[in-house]
C-alpha atoms as a PDB file:
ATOM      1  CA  UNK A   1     -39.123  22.214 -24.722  1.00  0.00           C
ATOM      2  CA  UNK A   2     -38.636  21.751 -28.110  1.00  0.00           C
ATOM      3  CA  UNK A   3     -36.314  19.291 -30.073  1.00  0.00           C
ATOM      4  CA  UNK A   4     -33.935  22.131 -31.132  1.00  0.00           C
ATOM      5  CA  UNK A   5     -33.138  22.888 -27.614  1.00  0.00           C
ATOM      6  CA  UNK A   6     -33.030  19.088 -26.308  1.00  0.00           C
ATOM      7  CA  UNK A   7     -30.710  18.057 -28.983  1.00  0.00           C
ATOM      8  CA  UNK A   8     -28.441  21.469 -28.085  1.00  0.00           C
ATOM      9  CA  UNK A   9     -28.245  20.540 -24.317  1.00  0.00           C
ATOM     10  CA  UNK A  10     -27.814  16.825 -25.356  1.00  0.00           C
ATOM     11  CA  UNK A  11     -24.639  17.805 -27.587  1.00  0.00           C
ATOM     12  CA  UNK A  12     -23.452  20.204 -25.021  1.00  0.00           C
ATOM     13  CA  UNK A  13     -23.373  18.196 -22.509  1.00  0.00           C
ATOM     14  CA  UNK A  14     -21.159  15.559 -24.871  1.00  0.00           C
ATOM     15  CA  UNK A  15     -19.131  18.221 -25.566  1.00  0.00           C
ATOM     16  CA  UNK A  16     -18.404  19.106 -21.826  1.00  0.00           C
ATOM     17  CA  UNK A  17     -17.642  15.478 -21.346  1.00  0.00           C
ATOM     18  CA  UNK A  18     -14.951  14.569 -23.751  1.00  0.00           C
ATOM     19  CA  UNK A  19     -13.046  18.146 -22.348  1.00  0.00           C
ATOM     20  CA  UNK A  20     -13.620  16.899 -18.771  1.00  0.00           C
ATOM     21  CA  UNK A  21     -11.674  13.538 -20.052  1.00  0.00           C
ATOM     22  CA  UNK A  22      -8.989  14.962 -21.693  1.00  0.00           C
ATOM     23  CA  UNK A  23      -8.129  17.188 -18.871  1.00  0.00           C
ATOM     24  CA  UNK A  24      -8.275  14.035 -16.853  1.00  0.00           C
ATOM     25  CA  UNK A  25      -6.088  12.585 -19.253  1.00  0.00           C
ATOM     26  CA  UNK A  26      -3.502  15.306 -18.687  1.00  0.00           C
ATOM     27  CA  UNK A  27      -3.836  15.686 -15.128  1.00  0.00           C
ATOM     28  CA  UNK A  28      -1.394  14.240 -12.875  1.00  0.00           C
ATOM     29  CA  UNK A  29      -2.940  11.117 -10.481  1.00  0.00           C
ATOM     30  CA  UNK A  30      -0.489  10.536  -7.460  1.00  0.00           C
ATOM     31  CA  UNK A  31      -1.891   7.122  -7.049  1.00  0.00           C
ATOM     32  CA  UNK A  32      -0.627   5.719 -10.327  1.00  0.00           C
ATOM     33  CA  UNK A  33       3.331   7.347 -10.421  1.00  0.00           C
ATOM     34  CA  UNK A  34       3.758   4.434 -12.917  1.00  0.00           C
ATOM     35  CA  UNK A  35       4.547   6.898 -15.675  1.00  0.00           C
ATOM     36  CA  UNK A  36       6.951   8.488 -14.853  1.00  0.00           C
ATOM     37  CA  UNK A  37       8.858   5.644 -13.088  1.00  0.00           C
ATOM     38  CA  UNK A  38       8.771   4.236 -16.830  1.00  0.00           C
ATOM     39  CA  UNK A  39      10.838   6.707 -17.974  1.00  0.00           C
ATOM     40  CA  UNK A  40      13.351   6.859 -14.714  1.00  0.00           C
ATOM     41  CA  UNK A  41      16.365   4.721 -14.382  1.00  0.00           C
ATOM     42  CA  UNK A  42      16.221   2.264 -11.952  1.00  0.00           C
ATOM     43  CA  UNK A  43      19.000  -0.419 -10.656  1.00  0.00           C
ATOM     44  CA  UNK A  44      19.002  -3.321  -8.509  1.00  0.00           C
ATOM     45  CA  UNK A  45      17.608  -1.632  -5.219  1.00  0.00           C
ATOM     46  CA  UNK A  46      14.819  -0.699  -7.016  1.00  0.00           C
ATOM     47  CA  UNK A  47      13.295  -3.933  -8.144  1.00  0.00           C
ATOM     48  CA  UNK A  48      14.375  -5.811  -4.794  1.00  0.00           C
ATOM     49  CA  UNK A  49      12.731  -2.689  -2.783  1.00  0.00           C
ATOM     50  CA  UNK A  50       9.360  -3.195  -4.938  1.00  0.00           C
ATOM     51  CA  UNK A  51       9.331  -6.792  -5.058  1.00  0.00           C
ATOM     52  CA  UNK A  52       9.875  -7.237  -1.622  1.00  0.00           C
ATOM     53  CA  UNK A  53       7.659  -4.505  -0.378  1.00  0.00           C
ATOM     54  CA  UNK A  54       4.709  -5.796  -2.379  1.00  0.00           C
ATOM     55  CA  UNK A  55       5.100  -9.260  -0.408  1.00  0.00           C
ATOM     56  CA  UNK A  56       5.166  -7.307   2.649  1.00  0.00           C
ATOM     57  CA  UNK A  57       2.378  -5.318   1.802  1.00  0.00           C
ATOM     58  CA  UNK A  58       0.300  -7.721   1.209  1.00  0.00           C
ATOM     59  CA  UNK A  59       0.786  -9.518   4.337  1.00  0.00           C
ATOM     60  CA  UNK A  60      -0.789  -6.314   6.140  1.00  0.00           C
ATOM     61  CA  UNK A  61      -3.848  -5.878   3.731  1.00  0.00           C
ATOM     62  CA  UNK A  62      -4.571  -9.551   5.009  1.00  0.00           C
ATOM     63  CA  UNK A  63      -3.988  -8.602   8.726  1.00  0.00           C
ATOM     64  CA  UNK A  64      -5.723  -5.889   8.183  1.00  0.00           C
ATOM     65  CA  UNK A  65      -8.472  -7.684   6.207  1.00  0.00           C
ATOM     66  CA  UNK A  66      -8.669  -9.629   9.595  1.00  0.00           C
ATOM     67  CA  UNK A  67     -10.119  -6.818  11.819  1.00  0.00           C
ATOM     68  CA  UNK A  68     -13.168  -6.422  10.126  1.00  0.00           C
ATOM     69  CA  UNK A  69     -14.526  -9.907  12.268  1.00  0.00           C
ATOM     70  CA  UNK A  70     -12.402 -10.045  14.788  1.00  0.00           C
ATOM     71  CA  UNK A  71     -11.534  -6.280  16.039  1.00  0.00           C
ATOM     72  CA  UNK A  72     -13.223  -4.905  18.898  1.00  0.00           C
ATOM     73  CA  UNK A  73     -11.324  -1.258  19.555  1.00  0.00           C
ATOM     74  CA  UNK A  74     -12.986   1.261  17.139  1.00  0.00           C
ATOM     75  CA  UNK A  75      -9.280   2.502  16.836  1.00  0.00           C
ATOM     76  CA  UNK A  76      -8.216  -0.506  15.549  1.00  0.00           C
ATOM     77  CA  UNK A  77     -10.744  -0.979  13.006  1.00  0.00           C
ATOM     78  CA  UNK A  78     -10.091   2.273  11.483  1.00  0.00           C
ATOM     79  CA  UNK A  79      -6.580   1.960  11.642  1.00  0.00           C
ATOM     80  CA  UNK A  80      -6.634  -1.409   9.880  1.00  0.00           C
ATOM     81  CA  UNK A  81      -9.163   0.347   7.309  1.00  0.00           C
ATOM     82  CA  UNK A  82      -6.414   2.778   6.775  1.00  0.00           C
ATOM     83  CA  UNK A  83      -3.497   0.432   6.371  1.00  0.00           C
ATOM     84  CA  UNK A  84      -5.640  -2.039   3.604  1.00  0.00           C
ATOM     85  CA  UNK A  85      -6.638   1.818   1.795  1.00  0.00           C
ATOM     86  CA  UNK A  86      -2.896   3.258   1.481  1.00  0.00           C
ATOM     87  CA  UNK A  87      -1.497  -0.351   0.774  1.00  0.00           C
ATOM     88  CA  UNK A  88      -3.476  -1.864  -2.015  1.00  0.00           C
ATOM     89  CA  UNK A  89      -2.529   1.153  -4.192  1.00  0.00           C
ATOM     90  CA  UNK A  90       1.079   0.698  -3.426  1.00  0.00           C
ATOM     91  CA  UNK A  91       0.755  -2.624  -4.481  1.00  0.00           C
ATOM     92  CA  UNK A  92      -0.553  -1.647  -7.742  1.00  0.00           C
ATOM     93  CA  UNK A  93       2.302   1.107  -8.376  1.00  0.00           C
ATOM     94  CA  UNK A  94       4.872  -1.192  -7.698  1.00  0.00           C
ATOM     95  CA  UNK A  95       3.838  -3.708  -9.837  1.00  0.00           C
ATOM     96  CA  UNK A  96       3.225  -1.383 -12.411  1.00  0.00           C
ATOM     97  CA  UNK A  97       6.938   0.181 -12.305  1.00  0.00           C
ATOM     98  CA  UNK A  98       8.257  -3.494 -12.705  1.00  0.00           C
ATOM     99  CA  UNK A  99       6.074  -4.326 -15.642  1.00  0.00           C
ATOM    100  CA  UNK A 100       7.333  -1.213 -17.214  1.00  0.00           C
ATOM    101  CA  UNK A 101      10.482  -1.809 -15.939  1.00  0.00           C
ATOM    102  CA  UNK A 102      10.460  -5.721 -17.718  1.00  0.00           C
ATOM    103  CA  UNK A 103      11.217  -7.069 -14.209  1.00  0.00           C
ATOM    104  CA  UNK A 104       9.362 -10.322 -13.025  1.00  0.00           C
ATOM    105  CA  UNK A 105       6.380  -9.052 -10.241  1.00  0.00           C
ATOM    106  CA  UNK A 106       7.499 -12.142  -8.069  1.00  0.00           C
ATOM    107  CA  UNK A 107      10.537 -12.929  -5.844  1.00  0.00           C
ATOM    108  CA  UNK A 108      10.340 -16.827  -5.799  1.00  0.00           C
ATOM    109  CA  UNK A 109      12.774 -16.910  -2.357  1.00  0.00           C
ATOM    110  CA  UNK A 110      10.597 -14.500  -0.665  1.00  0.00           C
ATOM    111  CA  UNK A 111       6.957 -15.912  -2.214  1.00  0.00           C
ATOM    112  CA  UNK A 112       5.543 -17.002   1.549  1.00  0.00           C
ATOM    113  CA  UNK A 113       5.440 -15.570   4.643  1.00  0.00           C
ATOM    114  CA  UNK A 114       8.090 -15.330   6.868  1.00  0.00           C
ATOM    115  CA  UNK A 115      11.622 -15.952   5.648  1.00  0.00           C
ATOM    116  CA  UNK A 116      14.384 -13.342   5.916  1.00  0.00           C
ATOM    117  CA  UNK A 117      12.096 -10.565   4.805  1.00  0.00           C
ATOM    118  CA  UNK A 118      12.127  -8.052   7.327  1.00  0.00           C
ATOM    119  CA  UNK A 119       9.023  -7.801  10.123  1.00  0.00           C
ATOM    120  CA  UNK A 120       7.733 -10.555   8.021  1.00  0.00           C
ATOM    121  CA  UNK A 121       4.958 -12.358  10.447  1.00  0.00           C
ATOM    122  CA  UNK A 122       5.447 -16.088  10.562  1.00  0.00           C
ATOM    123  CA  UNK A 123       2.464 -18.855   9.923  1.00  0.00           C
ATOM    124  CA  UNK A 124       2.485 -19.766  13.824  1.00  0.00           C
ATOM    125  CA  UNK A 125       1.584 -15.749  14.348  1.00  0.00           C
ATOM    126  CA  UNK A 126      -0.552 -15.722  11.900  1.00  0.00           C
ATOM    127  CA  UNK A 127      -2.843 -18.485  12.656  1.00  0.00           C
ATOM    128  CA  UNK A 128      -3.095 -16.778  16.156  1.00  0.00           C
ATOM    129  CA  UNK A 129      -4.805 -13.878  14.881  1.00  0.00           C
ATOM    130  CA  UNK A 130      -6.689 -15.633  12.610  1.00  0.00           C
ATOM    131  CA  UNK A 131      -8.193 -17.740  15.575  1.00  0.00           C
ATOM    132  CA  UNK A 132      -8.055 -14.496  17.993  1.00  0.00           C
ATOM    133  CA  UNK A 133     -11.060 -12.119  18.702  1.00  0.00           C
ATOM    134  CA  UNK A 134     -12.038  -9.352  20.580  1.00  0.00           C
ATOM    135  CA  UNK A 135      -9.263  -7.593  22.828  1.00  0.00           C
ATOM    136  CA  UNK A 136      -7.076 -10.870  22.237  1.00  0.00           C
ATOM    137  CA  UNK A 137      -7.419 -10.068  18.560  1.00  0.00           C
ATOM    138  CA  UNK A 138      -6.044  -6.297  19.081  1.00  0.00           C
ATOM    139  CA  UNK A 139      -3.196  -7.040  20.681  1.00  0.00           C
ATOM    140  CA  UNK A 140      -1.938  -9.396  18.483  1.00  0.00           C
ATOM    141  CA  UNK A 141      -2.772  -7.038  15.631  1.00  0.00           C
ATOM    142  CA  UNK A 142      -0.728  -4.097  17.414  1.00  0.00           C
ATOM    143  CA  UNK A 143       2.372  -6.064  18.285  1.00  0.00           C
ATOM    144  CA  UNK A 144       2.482  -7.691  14.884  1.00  0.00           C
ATOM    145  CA  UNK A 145       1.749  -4.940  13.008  1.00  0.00           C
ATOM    146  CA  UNK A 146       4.554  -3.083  15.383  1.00  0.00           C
ATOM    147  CA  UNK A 147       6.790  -5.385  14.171  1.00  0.00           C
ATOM    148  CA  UNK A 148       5.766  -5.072  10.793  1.00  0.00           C
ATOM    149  CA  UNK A 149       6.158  -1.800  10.183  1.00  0.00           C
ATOM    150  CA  UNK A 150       9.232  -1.494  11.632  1.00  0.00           C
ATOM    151  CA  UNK A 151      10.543  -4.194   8.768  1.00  0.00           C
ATOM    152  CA  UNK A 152       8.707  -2.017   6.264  1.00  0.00           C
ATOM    153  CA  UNK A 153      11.063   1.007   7.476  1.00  0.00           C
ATOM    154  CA  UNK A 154      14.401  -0.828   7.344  1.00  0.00           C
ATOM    155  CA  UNK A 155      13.088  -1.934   4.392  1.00  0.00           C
ATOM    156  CA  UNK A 156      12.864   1.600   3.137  1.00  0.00           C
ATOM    157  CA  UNK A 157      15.737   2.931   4.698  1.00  0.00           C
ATOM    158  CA  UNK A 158      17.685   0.220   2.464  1.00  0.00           C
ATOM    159  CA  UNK A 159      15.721   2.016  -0.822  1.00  0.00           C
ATOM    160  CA  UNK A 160      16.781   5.755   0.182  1.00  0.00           C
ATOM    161  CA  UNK A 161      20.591   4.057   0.437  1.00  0.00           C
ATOM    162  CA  UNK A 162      20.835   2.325  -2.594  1.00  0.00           C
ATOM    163  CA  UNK A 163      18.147   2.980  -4.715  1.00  0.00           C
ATOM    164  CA  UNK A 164      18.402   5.059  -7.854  1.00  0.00           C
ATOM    165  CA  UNK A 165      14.560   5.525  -9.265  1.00  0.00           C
ATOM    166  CA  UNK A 166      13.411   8.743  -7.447  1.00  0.00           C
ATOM    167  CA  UNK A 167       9.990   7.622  -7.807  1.00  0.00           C
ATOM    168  CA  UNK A 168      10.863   4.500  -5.541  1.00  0.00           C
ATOM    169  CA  UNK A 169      12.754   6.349  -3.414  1.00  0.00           C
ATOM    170  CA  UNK A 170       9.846   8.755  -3.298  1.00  0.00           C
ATOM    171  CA  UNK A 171       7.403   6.188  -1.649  1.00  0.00           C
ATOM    172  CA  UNK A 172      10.173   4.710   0.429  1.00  0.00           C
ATOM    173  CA  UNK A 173      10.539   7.824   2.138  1.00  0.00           C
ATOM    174  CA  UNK A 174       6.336   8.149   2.446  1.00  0.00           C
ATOM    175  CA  UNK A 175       6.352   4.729   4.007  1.00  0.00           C
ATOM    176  CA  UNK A 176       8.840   5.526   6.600  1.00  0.00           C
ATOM    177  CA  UNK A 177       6.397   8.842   7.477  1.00  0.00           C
ATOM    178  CA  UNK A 178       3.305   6.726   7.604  1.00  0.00           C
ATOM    179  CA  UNK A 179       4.304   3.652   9.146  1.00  0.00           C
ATOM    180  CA  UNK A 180       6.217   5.734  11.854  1.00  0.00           C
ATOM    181  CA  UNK A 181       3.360   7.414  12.819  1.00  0.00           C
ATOM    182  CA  UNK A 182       0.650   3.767  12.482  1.00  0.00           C
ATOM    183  CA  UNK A 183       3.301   2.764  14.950  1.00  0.00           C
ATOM    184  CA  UNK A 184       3.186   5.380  17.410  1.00  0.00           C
ATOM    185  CA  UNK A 185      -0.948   5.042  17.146  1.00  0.00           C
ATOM    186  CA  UNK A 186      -0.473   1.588  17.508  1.00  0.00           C
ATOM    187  CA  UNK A 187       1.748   2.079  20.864  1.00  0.00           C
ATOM    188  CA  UNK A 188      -0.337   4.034  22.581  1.00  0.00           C
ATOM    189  CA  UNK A 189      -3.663   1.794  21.651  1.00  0.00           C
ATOM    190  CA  UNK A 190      -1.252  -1.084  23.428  1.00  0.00           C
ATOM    191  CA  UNK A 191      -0.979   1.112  26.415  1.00  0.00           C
ATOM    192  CA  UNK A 192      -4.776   1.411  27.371  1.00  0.00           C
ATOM    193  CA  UNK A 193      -5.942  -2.309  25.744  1.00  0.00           C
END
């Protein structure tokens, strides 16, 4: 091959690579909805539903982080795989809108476990799975992540009520579909543990 065609492939190829990242650049990535939450009015609801819920979502990427030791159902495993994947993005989102919003990331009342956040899993409960393995460990997982979930729902609920940014209100109403259904999965794994 000779130099003339190298350097035409070569240059091609750059060419077809700065066009595949502007069309990224214009495409629309549902896992960072920061953008147009920017933009979007938002009131009190909002930042209380996305401070809150990234407390509470990081609670269950920990218990989730958990079952990768101490799990024994298969089930569990993969559904504490797929609670840590569709949380830790959340996370990110939510702290992104209240950046752009110029809202502090951090509720200082609600910083620990616990307290009067809803399905919040105390230290006492905690500690137990952390110590737990095996069949023990599941259990505790599935009744605490039960209870969980059902906190992230009211939590939710609250946002559809009296929230104003439809992007919020948006993944409010996605975490009410999910968790609803983790919970049902989670029911019926308690039912043949």
């Amino acid at each position: 091959m000779n130099r003339t065609v190298i350097t035409r492939r070569a240059l091609a190829a750059g060419v077809a690579a700065v066009a595949a990242m502007a069309l990224a650049a214009c495409g629309d990535d549902p896992a960072d909805d920061t953008g147009s939450s920017e933009e979007a009015s938002f009131n009190d609801a909002d930042v209380e539903f996305a401070q809150m819920m990234i407390v509470h979502h990081e609670q269950a990427v920990e218990m989730s982080a958990m079952a990768a030791d101490r799990a024994q159902d298969p089930e569990v495993l993969e559904l504490a795989d797929q609670i840590e994947a569709a949380q830790a993005p959340e996370i990110e989102t939510m702290t992104g809108w209240l950046e752009a919003w110029g809202e502090p990331v951090e509720m200082s009342e609600h910083s620990g476990h616990g307290g009067t956040m809803p399905g919040m899993i105390d230290e006492e409960h905690m500690s137990m799975m952390e110590e737990a393995s095996g069949v023990e460990f599941d259990t505790h997982f599935a009744e605490s992540m039960i209870a969980h979930h059902e906190g992230a729902i009211e939590m939710s609920e609250t946002e559809i009520a009296d929230g104003e940014n439809p992007d919020a209100i948006a993944l409010a109403e996605a975490i009410i579909d999910a968790q609803q259904a983790e919970i049902t999965q989670m029911e019926a794994i308690l039912e043949r543990l």
